[in-house]
Protein backbone atom coordinates (compact mmCIF):
# COMPACT_ATOMS: atom_id res chain seq x y z
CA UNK A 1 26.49 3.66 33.51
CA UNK A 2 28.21 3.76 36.56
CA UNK A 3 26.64 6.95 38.08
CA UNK A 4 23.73 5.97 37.22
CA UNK A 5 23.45 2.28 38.53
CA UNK A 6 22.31 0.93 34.75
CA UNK A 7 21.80 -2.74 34.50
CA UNK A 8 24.63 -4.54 32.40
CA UNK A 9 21.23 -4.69 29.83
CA UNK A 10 21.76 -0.79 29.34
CA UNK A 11 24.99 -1.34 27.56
CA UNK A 12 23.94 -4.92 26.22
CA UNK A 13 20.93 -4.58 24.51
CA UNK A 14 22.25 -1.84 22.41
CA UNK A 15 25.14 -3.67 21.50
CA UNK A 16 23.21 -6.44 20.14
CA UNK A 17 20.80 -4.30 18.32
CA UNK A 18 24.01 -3.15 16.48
CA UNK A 19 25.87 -6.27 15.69
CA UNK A 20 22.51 -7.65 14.66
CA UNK A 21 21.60 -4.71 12.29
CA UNK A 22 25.13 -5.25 10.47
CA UNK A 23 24.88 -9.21 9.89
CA UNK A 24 21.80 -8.29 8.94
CA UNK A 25 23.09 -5.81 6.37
CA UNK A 26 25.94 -8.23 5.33
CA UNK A 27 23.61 -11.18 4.73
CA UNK A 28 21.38 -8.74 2.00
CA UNK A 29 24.44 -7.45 0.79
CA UNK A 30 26.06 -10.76 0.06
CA UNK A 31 22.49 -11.81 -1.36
CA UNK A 32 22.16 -8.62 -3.83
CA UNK A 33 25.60 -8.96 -5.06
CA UNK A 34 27.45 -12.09 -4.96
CA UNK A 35 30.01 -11.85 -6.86
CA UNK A 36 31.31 -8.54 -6.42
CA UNK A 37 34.18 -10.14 -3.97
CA UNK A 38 36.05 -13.54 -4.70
CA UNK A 39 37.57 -14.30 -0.63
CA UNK A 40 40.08 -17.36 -0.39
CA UNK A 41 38.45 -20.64 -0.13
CA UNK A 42 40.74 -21.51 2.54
CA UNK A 43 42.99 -19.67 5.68
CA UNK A 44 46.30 -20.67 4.19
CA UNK A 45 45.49 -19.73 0.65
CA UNK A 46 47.79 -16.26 -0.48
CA UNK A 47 46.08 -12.98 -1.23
CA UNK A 48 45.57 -12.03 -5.16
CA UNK A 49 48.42 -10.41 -6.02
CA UNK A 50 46.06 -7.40 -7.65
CA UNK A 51 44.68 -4.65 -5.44
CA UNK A 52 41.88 -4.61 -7.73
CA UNK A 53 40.73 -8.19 -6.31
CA UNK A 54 37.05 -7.26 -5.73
CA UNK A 55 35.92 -8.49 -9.41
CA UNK A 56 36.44 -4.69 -11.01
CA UNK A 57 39.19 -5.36 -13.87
């Protein structure tokens, strides 16, 4: 970028593309199957104590 005197909107715009292709993703994901994870409710809540905790028993 720097030899070639790109804008800060050659690096940018790709960027967002990205980031907004994978909340895309995560959003239709979450939507298709919502119960395939269980995540704590809250920060301070501890991790399942199973490292099969994504609704697989």
């Amino acid at each position: 970028m720097i030899y070639a005197h790109s804008q800060w909107s050659a690096l940018l715009y790709p960027v967002l593309a990205g980031v907004t292709a994978l909340a895309a993703f995560a959003v239709v994901w979450s939507r298709l199957y919502p119960d395939l994870a269980r995540y704590p409710v809250s920060a301070m809540e501890p991790s399942p104590p199973s490292l099969n905790w994504g609704g697989w028993e």
